[in-house]
Protein backbone atom coordinates (compact mmCIF):
# COMPACT_ATOMS: atom_id res chain seq x y z
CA UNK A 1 -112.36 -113.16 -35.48
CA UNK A 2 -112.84 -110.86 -38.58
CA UNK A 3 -115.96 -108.78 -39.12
CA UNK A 4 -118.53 -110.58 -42.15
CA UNK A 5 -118.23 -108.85 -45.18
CA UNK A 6 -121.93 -108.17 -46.16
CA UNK A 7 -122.72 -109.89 -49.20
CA UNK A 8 -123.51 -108.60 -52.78
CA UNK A 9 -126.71 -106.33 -52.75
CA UNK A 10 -127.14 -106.43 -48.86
CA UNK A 11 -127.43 -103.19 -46.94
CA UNK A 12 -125.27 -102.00 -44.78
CA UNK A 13 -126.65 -100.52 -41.79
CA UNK A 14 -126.71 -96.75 -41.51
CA UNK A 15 -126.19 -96.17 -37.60
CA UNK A 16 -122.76 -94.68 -37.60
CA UNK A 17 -124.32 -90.69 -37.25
CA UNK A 18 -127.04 -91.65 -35.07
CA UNK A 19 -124.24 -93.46 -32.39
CA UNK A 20 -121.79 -90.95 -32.62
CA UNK A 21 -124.34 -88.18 -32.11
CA UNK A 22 -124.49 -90.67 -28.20
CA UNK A 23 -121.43 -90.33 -27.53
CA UNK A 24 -121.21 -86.51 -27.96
CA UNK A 25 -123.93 -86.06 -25.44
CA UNK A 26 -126.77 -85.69 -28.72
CA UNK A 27 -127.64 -82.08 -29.82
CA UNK A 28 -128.26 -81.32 -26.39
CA UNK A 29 -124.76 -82.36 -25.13
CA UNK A 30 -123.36 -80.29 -28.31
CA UNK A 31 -125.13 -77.15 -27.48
CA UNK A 32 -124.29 -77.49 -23.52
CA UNK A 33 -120.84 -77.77 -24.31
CA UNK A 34 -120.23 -74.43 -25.66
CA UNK A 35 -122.24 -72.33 -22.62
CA UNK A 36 -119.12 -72.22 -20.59
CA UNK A 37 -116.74 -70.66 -23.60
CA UNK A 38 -119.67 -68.36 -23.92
CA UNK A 39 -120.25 -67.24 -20.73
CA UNK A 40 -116.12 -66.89 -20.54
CA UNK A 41 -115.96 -64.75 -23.56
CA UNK A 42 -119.18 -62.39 -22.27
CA UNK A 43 -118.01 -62.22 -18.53
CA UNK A 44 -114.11 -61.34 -19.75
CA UNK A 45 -115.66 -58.52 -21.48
CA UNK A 46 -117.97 -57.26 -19.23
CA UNK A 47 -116.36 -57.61 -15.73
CA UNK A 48 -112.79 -59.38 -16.07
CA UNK A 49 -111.09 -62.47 -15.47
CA UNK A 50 -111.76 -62.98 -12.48
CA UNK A 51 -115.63 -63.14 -12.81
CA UNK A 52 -115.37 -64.50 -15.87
CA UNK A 53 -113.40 -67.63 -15.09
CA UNK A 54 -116.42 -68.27 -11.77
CA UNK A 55 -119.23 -68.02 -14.60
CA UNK A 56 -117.62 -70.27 -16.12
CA UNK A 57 -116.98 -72.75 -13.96
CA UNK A 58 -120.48 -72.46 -12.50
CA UNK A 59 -121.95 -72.86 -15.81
CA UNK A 60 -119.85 -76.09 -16.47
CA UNK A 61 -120.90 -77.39 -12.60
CA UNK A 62 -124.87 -76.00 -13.71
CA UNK A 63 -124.92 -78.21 -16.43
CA UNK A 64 -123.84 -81.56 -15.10
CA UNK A 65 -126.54 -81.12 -12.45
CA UNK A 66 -128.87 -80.31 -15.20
CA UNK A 67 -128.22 -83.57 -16.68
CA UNK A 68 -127.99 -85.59 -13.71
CA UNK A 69 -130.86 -84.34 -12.80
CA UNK A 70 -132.87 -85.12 -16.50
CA UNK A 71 -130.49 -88.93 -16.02
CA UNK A 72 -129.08 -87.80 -19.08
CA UNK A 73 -125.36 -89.45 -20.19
CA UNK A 74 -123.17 -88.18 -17.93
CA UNK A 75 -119.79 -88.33 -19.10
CA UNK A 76 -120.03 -85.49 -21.90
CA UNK A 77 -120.63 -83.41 -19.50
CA UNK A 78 -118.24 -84.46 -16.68
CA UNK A 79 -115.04 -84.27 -19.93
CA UNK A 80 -117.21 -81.05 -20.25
CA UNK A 81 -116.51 -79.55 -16.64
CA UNK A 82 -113.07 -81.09 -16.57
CA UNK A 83 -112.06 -79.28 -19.32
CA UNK A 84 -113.60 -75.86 -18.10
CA UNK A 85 -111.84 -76.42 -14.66
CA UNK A 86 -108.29 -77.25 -16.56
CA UNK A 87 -108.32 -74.13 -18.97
CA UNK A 88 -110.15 -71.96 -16.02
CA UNK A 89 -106.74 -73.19 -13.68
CA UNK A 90 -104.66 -72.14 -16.26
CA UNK A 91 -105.82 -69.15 -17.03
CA UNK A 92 -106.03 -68.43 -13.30
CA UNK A 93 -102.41 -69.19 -12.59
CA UNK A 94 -101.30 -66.98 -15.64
CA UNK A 95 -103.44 -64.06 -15.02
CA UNK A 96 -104.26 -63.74 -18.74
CA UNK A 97 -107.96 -64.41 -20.17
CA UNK A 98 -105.73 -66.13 -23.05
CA UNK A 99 -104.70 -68.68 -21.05
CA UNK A 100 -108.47 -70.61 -20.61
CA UNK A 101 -107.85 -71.01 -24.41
CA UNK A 102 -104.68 -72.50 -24.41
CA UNK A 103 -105.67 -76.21 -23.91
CA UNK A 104 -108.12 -76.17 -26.44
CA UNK A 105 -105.61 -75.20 -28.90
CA UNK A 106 -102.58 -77.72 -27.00
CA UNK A 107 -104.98 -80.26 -28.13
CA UNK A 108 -106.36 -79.32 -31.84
CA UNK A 109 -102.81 -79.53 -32.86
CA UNK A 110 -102.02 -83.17 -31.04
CA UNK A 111 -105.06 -84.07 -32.88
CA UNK A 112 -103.84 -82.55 -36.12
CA UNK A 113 -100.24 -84.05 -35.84
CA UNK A 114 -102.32 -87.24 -34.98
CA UNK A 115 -104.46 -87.40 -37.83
CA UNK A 116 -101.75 -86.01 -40.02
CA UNK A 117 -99.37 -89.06 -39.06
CA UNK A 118 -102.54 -91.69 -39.47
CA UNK A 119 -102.50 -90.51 -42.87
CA UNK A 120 -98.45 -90.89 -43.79
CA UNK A 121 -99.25 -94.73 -42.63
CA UNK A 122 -102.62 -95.36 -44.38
CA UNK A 123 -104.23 -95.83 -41.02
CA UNK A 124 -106.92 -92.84 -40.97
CA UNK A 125 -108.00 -92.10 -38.42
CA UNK A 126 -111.15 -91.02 -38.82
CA UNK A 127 -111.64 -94.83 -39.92
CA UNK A 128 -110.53 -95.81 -36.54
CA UNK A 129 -112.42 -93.92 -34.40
CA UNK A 130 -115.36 -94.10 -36.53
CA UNK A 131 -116.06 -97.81 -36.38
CA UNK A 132 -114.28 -97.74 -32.89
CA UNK A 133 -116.88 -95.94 -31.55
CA UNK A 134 -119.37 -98.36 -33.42
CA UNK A 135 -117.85 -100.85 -32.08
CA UNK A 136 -117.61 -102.38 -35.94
CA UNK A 137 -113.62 -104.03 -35.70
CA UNK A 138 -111.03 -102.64 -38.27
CA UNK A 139 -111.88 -105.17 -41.41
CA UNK A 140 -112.57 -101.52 -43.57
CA UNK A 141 -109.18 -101.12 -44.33
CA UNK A 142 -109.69 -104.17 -46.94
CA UNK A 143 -111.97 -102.33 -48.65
CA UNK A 144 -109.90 -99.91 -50.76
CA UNK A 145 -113.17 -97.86 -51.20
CA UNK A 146 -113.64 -97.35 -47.46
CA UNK A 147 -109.86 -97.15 -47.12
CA UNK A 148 -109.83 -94.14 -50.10
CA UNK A 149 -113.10 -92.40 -48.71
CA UNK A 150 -111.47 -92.79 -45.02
CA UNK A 151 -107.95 -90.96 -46.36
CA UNK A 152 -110.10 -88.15 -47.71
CA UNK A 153 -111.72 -87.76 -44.57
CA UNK A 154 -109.27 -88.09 -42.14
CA UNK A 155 -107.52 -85.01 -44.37
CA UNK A 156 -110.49 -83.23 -43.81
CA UNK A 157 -110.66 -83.61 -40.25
CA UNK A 158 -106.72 -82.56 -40.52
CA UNK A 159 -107.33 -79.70 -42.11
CA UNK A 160 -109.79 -78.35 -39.33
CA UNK A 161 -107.10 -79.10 -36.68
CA UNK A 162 -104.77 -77.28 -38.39
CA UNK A 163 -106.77 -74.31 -39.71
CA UNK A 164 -107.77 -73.77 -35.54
CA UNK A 165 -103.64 -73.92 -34.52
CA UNK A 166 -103.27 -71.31 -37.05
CA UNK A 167 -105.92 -68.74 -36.33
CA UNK A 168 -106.39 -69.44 -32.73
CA UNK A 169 -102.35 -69.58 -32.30
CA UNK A 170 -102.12 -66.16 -33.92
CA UNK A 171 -104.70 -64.71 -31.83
CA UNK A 172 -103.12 -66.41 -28.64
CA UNK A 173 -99.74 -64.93 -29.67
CA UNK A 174 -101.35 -61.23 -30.67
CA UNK A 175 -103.22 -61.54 -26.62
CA UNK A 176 -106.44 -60.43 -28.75
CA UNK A 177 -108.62 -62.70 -26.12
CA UNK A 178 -111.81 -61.28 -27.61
CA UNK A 179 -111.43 -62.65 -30.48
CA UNK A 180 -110.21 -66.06 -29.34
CA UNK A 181 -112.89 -66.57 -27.64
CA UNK A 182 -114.95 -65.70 -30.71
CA UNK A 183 -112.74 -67.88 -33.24
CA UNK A 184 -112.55 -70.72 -30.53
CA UNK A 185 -116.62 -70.85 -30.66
CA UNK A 186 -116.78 -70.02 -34.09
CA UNK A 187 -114.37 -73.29 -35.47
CA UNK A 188 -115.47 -75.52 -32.93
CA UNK A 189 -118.64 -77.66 -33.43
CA UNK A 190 -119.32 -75.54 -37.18
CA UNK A 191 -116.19 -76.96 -38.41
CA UNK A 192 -116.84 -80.28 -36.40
CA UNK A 193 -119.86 -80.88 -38.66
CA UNK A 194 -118.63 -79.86 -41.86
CA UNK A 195 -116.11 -82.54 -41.13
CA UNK A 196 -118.77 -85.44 -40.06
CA UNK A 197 -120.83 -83.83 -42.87
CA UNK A 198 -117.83 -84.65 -45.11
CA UNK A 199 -117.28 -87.90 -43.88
CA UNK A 200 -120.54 -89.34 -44.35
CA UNK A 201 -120.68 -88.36 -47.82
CA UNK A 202 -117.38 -90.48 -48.14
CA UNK A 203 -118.45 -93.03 -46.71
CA UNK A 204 -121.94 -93.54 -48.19
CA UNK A 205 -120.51 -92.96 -51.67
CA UNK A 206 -117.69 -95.28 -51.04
CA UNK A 207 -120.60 -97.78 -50.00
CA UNK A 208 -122.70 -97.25 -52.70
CA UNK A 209 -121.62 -99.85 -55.68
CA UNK A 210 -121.30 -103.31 -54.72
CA UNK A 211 -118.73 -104.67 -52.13
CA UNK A 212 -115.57 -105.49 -54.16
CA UNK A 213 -115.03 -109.61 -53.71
CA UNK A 214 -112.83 -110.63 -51.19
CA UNK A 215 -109.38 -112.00 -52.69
């Protein structure tokens, strides 16, 4: 069954931020997600790997019970903790700091080559997941506003994936771990909301004349 097209002069709801803000856990989930990177980065410095990758880990395992405990949404921070314990196993089994970066930047550029490909077939996806998420069906894409405004974004979001594999990949290759650590925090959730940021405005311009008529 196809979505109904709102008719002429008929809001649209505005609940796409407020519902992807859920899923990522809120601001709260947002911040918490970044305390393991940091304590990684500040215990690598200060003490070594070693030390470093068991902050880490017990930050990641601190703030799961932190939210269990407040019955907060769980699963941001259990894809939280699984990803600390993946890059802290890698890193371990390599012996270089380097190495607890290296899935983060494994899967900017899937995401990149993903986004980049949605784009080559007019299926952007930051269309996709956006009214995935919402749970709002795929009936945008005969809107050539949203479709436009959705192709603008989903190069935006491509852009960020691929401005992370470059930096972060030259600092992975150079073994300058300080500053990967430092880049990783610094284009992660900054660049994550210039991109929503981005995509909003698309969106809400694309929606601000009157729905074309259906065919």
């Amino acid at each position: 069954m196809s979505e109904p097209v709102p008719q002429q002069g008929q809001a649209r709801p505005e609940r796409e931020f407020p519902t992807l803000m859920e899923q990522m856990g809120g601001v709260t989930g947002i911040v918490a997600s970044t305390i393991p990177v940091v304590v990684f980065v500040v215990s690598n410095v200060l003490f070594g790997l070693q030390v470093a990758l068991i902050a880490a880990i017990a930050a990641g395992v601190l703030i799961a019970v932190y939210r269990i405990v407040r019955k907060q949404a769980l699963q941001p921070a259990v894809s939280g903790l699984l990803g600390v314990g993946v890059a802290a196993f890698i890193a371990y089994r390599t012996g270089e700091a380097r190495g607890f970066y290296l899935p983060g930047l494994l899967f900017s550029a899937s995401l990149g080559l993903a986004f980049l490909v949605s784009l080559i077939v007019r299926w952007p996806l930051a269309g996709v997941i956006w009214h995935g998420i919402n749970g709002d069906g795929q009936s945008w894409r005969q809107d050539p506003r949203l479709l436009r405004a959705y192709m603008w974004a989903t190069a935006l979001w491509t852009l960020v994936f691929v401005a992370r594999v470059v930096v972060q990949g030259l600092l992975y290759n150079a073994d300058e771990e300080t500053w990967l650590g430092i880049a990783r925090l610094a284009m992660g959730y900054p660049l994550v909301g210039v991109a929503l940021l981005g995509t909003i405005l698309a969106v809400r311009r694309a929606r601000a004349g009157d729905p074309p008529q259906p065919a």
